[in-house]
C-alpha atoms as a PDB file:
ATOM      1  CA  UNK A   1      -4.325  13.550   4.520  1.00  0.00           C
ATOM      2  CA  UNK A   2      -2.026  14.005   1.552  1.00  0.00           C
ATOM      3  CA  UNK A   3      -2.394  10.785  -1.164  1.00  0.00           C
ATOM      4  CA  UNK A   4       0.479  10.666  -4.103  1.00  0.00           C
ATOM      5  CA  UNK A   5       0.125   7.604  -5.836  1.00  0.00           C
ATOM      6  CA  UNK A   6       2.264   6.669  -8.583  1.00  0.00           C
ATOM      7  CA  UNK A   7       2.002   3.375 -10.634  1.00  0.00           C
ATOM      8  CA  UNK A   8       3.299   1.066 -13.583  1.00  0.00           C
ATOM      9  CA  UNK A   9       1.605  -1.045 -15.766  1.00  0.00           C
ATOM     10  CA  UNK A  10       3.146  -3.629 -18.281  1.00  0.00           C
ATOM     11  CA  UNK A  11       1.857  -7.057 -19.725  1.00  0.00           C
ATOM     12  CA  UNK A  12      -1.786  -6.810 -17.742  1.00  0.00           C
ATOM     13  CA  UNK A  13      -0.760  -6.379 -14.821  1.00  0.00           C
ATOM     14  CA  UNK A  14      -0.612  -3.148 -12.405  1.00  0.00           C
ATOM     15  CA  UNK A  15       1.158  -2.087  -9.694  1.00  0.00           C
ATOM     16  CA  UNK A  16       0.548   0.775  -7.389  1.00  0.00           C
ATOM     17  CA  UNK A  17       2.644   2.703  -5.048  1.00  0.00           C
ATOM     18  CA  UNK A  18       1.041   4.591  -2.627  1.00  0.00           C
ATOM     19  CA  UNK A  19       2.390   7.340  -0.158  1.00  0.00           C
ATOM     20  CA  UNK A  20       0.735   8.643   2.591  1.00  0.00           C
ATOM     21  CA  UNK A  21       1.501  11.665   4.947  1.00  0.00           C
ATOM     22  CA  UNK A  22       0.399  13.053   8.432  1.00  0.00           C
ATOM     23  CA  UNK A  23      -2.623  11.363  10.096  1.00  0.00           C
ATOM     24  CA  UNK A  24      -4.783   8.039   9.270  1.00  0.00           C
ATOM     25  CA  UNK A  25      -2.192   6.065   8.314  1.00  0.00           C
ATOM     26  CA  UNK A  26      -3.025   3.070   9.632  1.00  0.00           C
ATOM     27  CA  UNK A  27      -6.735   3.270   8.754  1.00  0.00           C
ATOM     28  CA  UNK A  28      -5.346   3.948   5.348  1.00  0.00           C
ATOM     29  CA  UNK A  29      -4.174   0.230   5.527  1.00  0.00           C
ATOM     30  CA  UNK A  30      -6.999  -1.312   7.224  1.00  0.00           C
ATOM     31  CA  UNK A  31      -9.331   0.608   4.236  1.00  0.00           C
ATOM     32  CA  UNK A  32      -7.217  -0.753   1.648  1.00  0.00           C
ATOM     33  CA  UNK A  33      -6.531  -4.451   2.872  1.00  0.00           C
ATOM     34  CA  UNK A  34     -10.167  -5.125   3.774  1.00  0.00           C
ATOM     35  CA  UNK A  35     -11.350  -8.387   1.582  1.00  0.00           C
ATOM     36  CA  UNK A  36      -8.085  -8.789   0.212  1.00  0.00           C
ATOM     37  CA  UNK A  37      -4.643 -10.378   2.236  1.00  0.00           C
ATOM     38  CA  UNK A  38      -1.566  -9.259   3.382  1.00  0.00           C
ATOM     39  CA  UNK A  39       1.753 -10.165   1.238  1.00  0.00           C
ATOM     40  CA  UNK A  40       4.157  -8.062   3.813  1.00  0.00           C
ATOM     41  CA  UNK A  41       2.854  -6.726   7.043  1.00  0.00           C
ATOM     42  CA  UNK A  42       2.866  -3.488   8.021  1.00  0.00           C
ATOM     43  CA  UNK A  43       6.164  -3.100   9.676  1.00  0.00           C
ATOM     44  CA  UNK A  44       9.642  -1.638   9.414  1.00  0.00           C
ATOM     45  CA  UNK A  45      11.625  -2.761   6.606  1.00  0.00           C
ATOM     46  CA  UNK A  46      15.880  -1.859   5.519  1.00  0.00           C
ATOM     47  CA  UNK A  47      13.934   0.550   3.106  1.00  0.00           C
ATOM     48  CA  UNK A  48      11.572   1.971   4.862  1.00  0.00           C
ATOM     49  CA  UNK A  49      10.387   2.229   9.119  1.00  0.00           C
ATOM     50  CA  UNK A  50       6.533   1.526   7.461  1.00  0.00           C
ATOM     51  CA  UNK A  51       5.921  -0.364   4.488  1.00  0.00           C
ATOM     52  CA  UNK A  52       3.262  -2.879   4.060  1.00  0.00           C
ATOM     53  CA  UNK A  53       2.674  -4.590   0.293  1.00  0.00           C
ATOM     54  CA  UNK A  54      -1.282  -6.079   0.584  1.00  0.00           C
ATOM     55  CA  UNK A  55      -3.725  -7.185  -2.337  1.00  0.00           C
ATOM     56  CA  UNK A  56      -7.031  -5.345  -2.321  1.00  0.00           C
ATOM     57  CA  UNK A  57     -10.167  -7.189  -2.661  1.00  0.00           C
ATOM     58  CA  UNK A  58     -10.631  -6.313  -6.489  1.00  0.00           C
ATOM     59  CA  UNK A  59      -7.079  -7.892  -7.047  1.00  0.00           C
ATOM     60  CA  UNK A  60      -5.233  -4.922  -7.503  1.00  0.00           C
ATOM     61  CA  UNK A  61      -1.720  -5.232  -5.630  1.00  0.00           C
ATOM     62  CA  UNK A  62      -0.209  -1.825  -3.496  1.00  0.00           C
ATOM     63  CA  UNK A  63       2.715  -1.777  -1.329  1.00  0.00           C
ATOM     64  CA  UNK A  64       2.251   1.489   0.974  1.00  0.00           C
ATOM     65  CA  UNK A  65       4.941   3.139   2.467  1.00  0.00           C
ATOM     66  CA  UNK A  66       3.623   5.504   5.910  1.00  0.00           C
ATOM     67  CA  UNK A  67       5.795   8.508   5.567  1.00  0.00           C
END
């Protein structure tokens, strides 16, 4: 599995993008929203055929985009 995160922080707050390739994608999801809830599901988007944005259980906010 190839991970390539990228990320911005500003005024205390961070936001992560995260990219995944080739297999475990969904577990990828299932890992990361585990404890914490789901702002979009994972689904197909006008941007994107699998994006999902979730909050982990720490509090830290990714949107994930299945390539």
């Amino acid at each position: 599995m190839k991970v390539v995160l990228s990320g911005r922080a500003r005024a205390g707050l961070c936001a992560i993008a995260l990219y995944i390739a080739r297999d475990n994608k969904d577990r990828a999801f299932a890992i990361l929203s585990e404890g914490g809830g789901v702002l979009m599901p994972l689904a197909a988007y006008p941007f994107g055929p699998r994006f999902a944005w979730l909050g982990d259980r720490f509090g830290v906010s990714w949107q994930v985009r299945l390539v």
